[in-house]
Protein backbone atom coordinates (compact mmCIF):
# COMPACT_ATOMS: atom_id res chain seq x y z
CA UNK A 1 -1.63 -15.29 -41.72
CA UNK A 2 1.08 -17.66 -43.42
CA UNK A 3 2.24 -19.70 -41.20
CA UNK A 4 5.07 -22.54 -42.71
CA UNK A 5 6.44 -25.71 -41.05
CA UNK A 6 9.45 -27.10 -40.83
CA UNK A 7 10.25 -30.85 -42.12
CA UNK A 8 13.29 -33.67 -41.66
CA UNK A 9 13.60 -36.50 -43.69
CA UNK A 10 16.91 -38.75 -42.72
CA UNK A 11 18.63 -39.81 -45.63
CA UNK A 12 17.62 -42.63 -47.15
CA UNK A 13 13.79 -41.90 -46.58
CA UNK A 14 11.50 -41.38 -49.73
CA UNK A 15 9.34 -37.50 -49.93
CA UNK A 16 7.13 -38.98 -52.57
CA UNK A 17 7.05 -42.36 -54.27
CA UNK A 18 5.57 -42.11 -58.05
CA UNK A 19 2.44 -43.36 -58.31
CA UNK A 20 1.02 -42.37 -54.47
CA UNK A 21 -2.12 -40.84 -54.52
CA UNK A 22 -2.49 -36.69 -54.55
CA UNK A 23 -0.89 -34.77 -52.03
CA UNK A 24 -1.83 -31.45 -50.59
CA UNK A 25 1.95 -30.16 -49.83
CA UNK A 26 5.03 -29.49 -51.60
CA UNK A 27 8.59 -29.11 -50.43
CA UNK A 28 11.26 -26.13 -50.19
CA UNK A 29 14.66 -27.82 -49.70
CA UNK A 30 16.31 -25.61 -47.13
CA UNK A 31 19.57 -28.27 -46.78
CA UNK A 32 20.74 -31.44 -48.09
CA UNK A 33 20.11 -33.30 -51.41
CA UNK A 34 17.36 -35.01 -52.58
CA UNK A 35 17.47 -37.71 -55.94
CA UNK A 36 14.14 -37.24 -57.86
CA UNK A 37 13.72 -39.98 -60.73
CA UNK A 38 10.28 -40.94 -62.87
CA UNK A 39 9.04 -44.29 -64.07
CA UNK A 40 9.80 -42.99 -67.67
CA UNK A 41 13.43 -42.27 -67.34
CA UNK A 42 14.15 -45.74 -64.79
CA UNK A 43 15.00 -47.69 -68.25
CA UNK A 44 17.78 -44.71 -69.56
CA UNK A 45 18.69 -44.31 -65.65
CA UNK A 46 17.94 -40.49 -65.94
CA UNK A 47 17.63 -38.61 -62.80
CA UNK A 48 17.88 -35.49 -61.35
CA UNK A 49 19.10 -33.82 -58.04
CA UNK A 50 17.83 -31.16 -56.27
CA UNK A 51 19.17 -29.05 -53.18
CA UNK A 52 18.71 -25.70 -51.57
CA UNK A 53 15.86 -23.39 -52.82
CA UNK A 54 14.33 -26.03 -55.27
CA UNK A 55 10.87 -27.82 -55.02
CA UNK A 56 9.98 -31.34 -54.24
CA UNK A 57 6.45 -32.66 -55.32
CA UNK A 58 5.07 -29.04 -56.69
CA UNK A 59 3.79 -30.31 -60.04
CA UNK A 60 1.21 -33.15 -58.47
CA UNK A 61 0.90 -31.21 -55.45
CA UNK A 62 -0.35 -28.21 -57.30
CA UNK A 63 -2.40 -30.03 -60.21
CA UNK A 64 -4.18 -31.93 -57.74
CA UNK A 65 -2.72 -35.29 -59.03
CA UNK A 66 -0.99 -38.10 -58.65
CA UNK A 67 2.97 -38.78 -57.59
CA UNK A 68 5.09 -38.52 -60.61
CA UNK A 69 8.20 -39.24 -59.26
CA UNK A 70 10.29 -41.11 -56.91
CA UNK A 71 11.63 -38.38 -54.48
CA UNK A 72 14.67 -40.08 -52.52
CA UNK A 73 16.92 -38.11 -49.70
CA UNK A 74 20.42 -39.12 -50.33
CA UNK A 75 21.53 -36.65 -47.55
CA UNK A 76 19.76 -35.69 -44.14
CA UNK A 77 17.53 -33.22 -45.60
CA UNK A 78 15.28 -29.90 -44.20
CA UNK A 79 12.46 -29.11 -45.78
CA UNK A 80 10.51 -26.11 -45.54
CA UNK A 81 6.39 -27.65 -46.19
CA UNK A 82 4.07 -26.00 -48.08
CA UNK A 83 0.10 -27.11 -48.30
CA UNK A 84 -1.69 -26.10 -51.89
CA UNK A 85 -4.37 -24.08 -49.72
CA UNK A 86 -1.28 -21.73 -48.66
CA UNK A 87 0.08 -21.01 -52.21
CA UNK A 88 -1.45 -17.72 -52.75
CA UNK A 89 -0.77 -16.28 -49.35
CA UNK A 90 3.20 -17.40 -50.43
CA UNK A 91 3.19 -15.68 -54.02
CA UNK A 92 1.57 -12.53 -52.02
CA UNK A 93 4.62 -12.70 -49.45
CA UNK A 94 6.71 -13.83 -51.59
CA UNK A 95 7.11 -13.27 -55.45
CA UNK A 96 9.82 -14.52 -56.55
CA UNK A 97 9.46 -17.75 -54.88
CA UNK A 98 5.94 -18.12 -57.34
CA UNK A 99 8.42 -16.76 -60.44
CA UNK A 100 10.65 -19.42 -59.87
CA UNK A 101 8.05 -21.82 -59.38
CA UNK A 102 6.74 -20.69 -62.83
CA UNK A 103 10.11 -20.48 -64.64
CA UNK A 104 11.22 -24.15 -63.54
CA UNK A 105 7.60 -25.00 -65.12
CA UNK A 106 8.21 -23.41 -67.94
CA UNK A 107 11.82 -25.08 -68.48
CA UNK A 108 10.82 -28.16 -67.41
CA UNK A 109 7.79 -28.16 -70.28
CA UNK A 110 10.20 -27.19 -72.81
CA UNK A 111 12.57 -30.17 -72.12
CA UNK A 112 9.75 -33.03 -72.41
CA UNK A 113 8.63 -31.04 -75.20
CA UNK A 114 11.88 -31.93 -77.12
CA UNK A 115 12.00 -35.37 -75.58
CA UNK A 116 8.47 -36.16 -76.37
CA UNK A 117 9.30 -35.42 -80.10
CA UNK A 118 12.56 -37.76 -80.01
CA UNK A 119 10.47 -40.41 -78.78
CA UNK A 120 7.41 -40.34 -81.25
CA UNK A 121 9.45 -39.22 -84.61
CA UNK A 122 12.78 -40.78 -83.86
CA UNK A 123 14.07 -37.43 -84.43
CA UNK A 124 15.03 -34.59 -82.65
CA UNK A 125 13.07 -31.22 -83.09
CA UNK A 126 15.12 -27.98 -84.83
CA UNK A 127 15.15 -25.30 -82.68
CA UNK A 128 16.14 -22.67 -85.78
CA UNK A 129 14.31 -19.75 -87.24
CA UNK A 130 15.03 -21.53 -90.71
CA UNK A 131 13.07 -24.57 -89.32
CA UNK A 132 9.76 -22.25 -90.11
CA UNK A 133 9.74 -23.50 -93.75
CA UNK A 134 9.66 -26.86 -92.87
CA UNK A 135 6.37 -26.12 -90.65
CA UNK A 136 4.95 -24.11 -94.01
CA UNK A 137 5.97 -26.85 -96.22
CA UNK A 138 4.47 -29.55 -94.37
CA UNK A 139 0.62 -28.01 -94.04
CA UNK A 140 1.35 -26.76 -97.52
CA UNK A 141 1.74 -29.94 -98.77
CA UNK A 142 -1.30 -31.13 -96.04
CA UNK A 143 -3.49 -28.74 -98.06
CA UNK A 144 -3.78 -26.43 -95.05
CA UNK A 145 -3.87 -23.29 -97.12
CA UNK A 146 -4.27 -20.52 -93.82
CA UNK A 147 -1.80 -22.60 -91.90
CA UNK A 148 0.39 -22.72 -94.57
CA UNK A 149 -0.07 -18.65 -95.30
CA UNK A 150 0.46 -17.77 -91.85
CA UNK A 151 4.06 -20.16 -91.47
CA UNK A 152 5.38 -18.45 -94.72
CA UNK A 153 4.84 -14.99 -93.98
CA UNK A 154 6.56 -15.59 -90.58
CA UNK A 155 9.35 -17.32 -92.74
CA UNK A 156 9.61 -14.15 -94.20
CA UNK A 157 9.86 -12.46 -91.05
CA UNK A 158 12.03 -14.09 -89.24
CA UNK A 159 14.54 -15.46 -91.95
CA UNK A 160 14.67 -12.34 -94.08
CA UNK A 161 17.55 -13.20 -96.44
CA UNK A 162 17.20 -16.40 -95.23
CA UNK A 163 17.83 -19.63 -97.93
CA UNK A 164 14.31 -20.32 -98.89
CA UNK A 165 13.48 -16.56 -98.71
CA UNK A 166 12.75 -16.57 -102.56
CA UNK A 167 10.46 -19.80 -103.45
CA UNK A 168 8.67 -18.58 -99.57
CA UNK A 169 7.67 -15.21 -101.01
CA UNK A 170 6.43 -16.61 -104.03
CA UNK A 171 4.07 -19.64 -102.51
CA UNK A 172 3.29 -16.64 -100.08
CA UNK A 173 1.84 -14.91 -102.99
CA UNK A 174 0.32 -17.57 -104.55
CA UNK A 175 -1.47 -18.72 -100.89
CA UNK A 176 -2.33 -15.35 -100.30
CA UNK A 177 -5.58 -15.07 -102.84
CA UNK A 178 -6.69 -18.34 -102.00
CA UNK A 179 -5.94 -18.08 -97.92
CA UNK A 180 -6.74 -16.34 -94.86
CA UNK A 181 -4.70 -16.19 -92.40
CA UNK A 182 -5.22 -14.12 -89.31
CA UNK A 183 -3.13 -11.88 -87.33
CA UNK A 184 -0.11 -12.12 -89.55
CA UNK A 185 1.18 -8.79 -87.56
CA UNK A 186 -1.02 -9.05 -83.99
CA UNK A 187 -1.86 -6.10 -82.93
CA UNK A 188 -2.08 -4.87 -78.80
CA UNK A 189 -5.78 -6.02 -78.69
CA UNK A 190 -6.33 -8.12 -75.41
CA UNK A 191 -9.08 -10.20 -77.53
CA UNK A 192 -8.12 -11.83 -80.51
CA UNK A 193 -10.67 -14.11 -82.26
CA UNK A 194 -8.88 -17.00 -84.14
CA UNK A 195 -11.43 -19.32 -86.97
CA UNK A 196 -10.79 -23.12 -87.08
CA UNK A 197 -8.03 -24.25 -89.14
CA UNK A 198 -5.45 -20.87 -89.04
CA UNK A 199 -2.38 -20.77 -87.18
CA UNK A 200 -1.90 -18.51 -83.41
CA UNK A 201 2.10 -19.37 -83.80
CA UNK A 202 4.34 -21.45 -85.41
CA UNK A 203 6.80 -23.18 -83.68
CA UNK A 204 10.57 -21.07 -84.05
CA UNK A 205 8.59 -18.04 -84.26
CA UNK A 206 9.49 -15.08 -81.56
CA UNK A 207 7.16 -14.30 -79.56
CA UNK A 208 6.24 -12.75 -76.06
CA UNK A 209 2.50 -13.20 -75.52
CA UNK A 210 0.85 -15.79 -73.85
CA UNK A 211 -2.70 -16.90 -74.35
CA UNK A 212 -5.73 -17.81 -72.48
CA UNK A 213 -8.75 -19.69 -74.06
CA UNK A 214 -12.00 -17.78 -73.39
CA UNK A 215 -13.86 -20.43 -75.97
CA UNK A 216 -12.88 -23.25 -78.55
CA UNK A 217 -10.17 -25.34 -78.50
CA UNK A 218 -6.45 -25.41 -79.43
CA UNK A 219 -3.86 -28.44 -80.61
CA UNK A 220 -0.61 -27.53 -79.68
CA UNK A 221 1.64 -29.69 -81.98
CA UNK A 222 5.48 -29.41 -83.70
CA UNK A 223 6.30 -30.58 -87.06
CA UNK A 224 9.44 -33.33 -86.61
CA UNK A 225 11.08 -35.22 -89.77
CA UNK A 226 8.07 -34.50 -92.37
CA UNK A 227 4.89 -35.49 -90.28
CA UNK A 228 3.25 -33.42 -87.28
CA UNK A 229 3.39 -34.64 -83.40
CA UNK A 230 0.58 -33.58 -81.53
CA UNK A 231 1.50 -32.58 -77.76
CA UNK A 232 -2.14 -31.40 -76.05
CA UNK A 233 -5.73 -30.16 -77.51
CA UNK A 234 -6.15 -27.47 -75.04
CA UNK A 235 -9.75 -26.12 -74.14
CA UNK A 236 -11.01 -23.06 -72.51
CA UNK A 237 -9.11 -22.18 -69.61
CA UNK A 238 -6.18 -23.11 -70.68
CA UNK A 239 -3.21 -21.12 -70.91
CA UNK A 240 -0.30 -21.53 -73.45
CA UNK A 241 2.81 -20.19 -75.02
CA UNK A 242 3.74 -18.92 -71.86
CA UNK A 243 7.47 -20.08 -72.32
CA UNK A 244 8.37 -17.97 -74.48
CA UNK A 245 7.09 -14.62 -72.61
CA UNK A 246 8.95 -16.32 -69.58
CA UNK A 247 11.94 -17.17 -71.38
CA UNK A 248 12.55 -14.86 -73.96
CA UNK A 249 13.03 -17.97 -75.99
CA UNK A 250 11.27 -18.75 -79.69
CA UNK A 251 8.28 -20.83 -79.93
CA UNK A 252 8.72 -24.41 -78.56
CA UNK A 253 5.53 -25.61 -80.24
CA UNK A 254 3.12 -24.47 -83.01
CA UNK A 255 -0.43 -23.52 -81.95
CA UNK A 256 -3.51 -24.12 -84.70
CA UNK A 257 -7.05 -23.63 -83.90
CA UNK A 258 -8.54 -27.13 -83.47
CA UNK A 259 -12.14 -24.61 -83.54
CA UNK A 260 -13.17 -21.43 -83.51
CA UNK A 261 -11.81 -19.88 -81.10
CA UNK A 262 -11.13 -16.46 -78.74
CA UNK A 263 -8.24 -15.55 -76.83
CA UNK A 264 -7.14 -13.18 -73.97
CA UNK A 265 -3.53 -12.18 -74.70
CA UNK A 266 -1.04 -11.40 -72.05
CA UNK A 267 1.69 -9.47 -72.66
CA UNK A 268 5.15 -9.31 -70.42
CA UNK A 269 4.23 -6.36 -69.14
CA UNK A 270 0.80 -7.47 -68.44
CA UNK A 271 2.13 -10.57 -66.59
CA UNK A 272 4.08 -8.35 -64.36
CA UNK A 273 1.70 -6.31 -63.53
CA UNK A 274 -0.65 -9.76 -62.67
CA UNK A 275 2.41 -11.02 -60.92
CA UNK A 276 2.56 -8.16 -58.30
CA UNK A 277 -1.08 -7.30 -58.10
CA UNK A 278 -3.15 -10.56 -58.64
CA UNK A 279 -2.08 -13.72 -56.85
CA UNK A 280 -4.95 -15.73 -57.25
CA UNK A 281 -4.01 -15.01 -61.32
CA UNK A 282 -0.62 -16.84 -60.63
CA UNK A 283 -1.72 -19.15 -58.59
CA UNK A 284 -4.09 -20.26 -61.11
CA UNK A 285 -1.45 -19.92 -63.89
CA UNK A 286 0.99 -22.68 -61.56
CA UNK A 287 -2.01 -24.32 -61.54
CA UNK A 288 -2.43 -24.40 -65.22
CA UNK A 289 1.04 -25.30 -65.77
CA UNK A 290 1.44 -27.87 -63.25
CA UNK A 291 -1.97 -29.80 -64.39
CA UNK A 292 -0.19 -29.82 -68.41
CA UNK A 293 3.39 -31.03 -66.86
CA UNK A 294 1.48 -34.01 -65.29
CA UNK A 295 0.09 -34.85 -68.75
CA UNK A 296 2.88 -34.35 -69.77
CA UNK A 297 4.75 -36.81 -68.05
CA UNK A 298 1.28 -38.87 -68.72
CA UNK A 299 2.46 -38.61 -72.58
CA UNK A 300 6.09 -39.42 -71.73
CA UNK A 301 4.96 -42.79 -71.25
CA UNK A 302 1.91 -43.04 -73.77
CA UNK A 303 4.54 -42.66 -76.66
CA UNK A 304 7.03 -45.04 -75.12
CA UNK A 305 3.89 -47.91 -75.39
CA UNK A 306 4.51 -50.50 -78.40
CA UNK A 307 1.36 -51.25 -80.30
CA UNK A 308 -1.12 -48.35 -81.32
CA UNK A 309 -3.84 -50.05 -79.28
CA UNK A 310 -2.03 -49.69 -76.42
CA UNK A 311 -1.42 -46.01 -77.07
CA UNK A 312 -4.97 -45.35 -78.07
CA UNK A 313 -6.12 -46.89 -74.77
CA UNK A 314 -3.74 -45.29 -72.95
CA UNK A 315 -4.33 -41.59 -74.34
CA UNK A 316 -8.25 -42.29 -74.24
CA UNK A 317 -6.94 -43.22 -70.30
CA UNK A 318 -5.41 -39.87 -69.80
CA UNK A 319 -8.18 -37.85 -70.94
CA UNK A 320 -10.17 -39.27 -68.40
CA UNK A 321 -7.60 -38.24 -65.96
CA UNK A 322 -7.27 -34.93 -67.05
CA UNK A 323 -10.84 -34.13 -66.74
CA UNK A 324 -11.23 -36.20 -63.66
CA UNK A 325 -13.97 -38.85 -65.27
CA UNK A 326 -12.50 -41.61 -63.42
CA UNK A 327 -15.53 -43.74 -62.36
CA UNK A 328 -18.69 -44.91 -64.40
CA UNK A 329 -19.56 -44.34 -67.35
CA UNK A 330 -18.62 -41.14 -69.74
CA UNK A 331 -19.28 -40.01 -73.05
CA UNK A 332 -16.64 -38.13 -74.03
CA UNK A 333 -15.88 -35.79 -77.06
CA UNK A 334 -13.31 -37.43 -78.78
CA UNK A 335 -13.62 -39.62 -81.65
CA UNK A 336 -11.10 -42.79 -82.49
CA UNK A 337 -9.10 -40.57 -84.69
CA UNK A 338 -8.50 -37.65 -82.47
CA UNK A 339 -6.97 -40.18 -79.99
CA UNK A 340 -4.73 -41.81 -82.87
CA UNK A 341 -3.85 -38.20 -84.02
CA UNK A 342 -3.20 -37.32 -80.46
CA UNK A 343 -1.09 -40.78 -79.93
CA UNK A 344 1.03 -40.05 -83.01
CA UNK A 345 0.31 -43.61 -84.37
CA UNK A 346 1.87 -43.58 -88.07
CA UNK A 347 -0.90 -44.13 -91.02
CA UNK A 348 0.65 -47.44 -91.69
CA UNK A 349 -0.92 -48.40 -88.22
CA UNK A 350 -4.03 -46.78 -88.14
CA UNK A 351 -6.38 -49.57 -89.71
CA UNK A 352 -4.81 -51.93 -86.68
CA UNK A 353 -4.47 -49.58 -83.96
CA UNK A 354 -8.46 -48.61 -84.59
CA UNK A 355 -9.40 -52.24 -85.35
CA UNK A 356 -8.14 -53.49 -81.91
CA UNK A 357 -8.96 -50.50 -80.17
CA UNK A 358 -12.97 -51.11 -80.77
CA UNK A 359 -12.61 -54.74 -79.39
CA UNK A 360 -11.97 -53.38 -76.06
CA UNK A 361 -14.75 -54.07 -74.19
CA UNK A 362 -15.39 -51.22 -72.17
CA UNK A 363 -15.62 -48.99 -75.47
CA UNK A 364 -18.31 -47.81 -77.35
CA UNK A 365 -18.17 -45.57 -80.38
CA UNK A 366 -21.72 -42.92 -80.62
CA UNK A 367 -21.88 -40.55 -83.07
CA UNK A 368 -18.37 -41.16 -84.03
CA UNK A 369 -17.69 -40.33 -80.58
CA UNK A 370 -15.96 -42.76 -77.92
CA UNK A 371 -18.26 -43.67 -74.95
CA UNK A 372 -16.57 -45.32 -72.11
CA UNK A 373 -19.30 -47.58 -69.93
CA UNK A 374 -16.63 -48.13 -67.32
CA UNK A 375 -13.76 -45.32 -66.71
CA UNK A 376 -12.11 -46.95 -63.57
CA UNK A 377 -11.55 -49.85 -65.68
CA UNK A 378 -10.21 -48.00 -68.81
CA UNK A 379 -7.83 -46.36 -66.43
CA UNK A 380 -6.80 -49.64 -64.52
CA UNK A 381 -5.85 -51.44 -68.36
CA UNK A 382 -3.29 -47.87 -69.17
CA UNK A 383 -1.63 -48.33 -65.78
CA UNK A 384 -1.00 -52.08 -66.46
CA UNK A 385 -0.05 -51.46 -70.16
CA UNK A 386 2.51 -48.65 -68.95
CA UNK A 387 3.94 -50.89 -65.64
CA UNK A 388 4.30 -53.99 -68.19
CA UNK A 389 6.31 -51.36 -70.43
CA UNK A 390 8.08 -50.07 -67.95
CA UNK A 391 9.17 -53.54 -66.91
CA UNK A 392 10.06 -54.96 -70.34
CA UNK A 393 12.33 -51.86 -70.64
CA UNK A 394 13.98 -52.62 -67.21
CA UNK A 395 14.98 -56.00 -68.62
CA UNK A 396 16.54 -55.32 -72.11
């Protein structure tokens, strides 16, 4: 039986600190205010308030991680507490309490989405249809002929008279006996089967399926002033483009096939139907989401770092954290250049960024593959690199 407690904090009191280790409970506000701010936004003095009906501490709470932000009462405030073990009980009581949840995941993904591009390319993203050729033009140009393929054709859908229509029809045509892209119009199977190299969506594309990984894995990545940022390489079990089945919003990010790969689609009306018939399914989907927020934050501060080494470290760092290898030794299965690709270091840095990386000392490289003979260590060196960031920021 759910059974909920009540909580007081006076004003003045921290809920969370950023940083603290990982919590079982979140917060329901039920009165007053409370002033939640991250170690990323402290330099730009970003913050945000929160009152009645929102959550305090969900994301770590429910990825099973770390504090992430500084969670201050500026009012007396009541909380209603909530421990991770009674989540699926709530969603079964309660649904839209776990859609809301869900939804303020999904909005808050597709805000550091946009800010995670303005940090790494300087630039912010375009969030227009017309954006599409860009996407095509840029893994055209890469030589990525079945990326390329599949970006055009949904060019052509979505931007039908649109001002590139012509010379997209035409490279279309030409790509098309030399490409081959899948599922250029999906159809309703629940299975869909995706080789290495070809394109699930493109970013600006409409869209209301989301998409679980039953094997291989999947870069999730947007295309931002001529070069491509890389967000997450997402394995099996992961779940993604669930914003825009939430939202009813286009594609925030563009999803290749990093290998071969098979999916199990969801469909809105299939996530309804989970939604009032399977908690456990939702509570593992805020699971999902909450675990790729936290990296997500993670990344916030990875791209802020100055030096590629730094960043390399730092993502090689947050790896370990995501898959929980944080003591002894690990061989992972990354290689040097799927951490720079994943850190967004420009080519003019790459010879540095890996020449320094392979003097750190707790690094190994086998079989092109990084092998870390000390994780706690590894881990340690990121959360000095990011502090000493954080304070050089403060200062300027």
């Amino acid at each position: 039986m759910l059974q909920l407690s009540f909580v007081n904090f006076k004003k003045g009191t921290y809920l969370f600190i950023d940083g603290a280790e990982t919590n079982d409970r979140f917060y329901i506000i039920q009165s007053g205010k409370v002033e939640c701010t991250s170690s990323i936004d402290q330099a730009n003095g970003a913050k945000k308030i929160l009152t009645t009906g929102d959550f305090v501490g969900v994301i770590p709470c429910m990825a099973s991680r770390g504090q992430i932000e500084n969670s201050l009462a500026i009012t007396d405030v009541k909380c209603i507490s909530v421990q991770r073990e009674q989540y699926p009980d709530l969603i079964e009581k309660n649904i839209p309490v776990a859609l809301k949840i869900i939804r303020t995941f999904s909005k808050r993904m597709r805000e550091l989405n946009e800010r995670f591009t303005q940090v790494s390319a300087q630039k912010a993203s375009q969030d227009a249809p017309e954006h599409i050729f860009e996407v095509a033009q840029y893994y055209d140009t890469e030589g990525r002929r079945d990326i390329a393929a599949y970006a055009y054709y949904q060019y052509m859908k979505e931007c039908p008279h649109g001002a590139h229509i012509e010379e997209v029809r035409e490279r279309f045509l030409a790509l098309k006996k030399l490409a081959s892209p899948v599922y250029l119009d999906p159809d309703s199977s629940p299975l869909r089967k995706y080789p290495v190299e070809t394109m699930i969506m493109s970013e600006n594309q409409s869209g209301a399926e989301m998409f679980v990984i039953q094997s291989g894995q999947v870069t999730i990545s947007k295309v931002v002033d001529g070069k491509e940022v890389v967000l997450a390489v997402l394995k099996k079990g992961d779940m993604f483009g669930e914003m825009a089945l939430l939202e009813n919003k286009p594609r925030s990010a563009t999803a290749i096939a990093h290998q071969d790969c098979t999916l199990m689609v969801v469909s809105r009306a299939n996530f309804d139907q989970m939604v009032g018939s399977q908690p456990q399914l939702i509570a593992r989907l805020t699971t999902t989401l909450a675990d790729r927020l936290w990296a997500m934050y993670r990344q916030q501060g990875n791209a802020a770092l100055p030096d590629g080494a730094s960043k390399v470290i730092d993502m090689l760092a947050l790896q370990l954290e995501k898959s929980r290898h944080t003591d002894g030794s690990f061989q992972t299965d990354y290689s040097i250049d799927d951490l720079i690709t994943m850190s967004s270091i420009s080519p003019e840095f790459y010879q540095k960024a890996v020449a320094d990386f392979q003097k750190e000392k707790f690094i190994r490289i086998n079989n092109n593959m990084v092998y870390v003979t000390d994780c706690a260590e590894i881990i340690k060196l990121s959360r000095f690199l990011r502090k000493k960031e954080a304070q050089d920021d403060l200062k300027l």
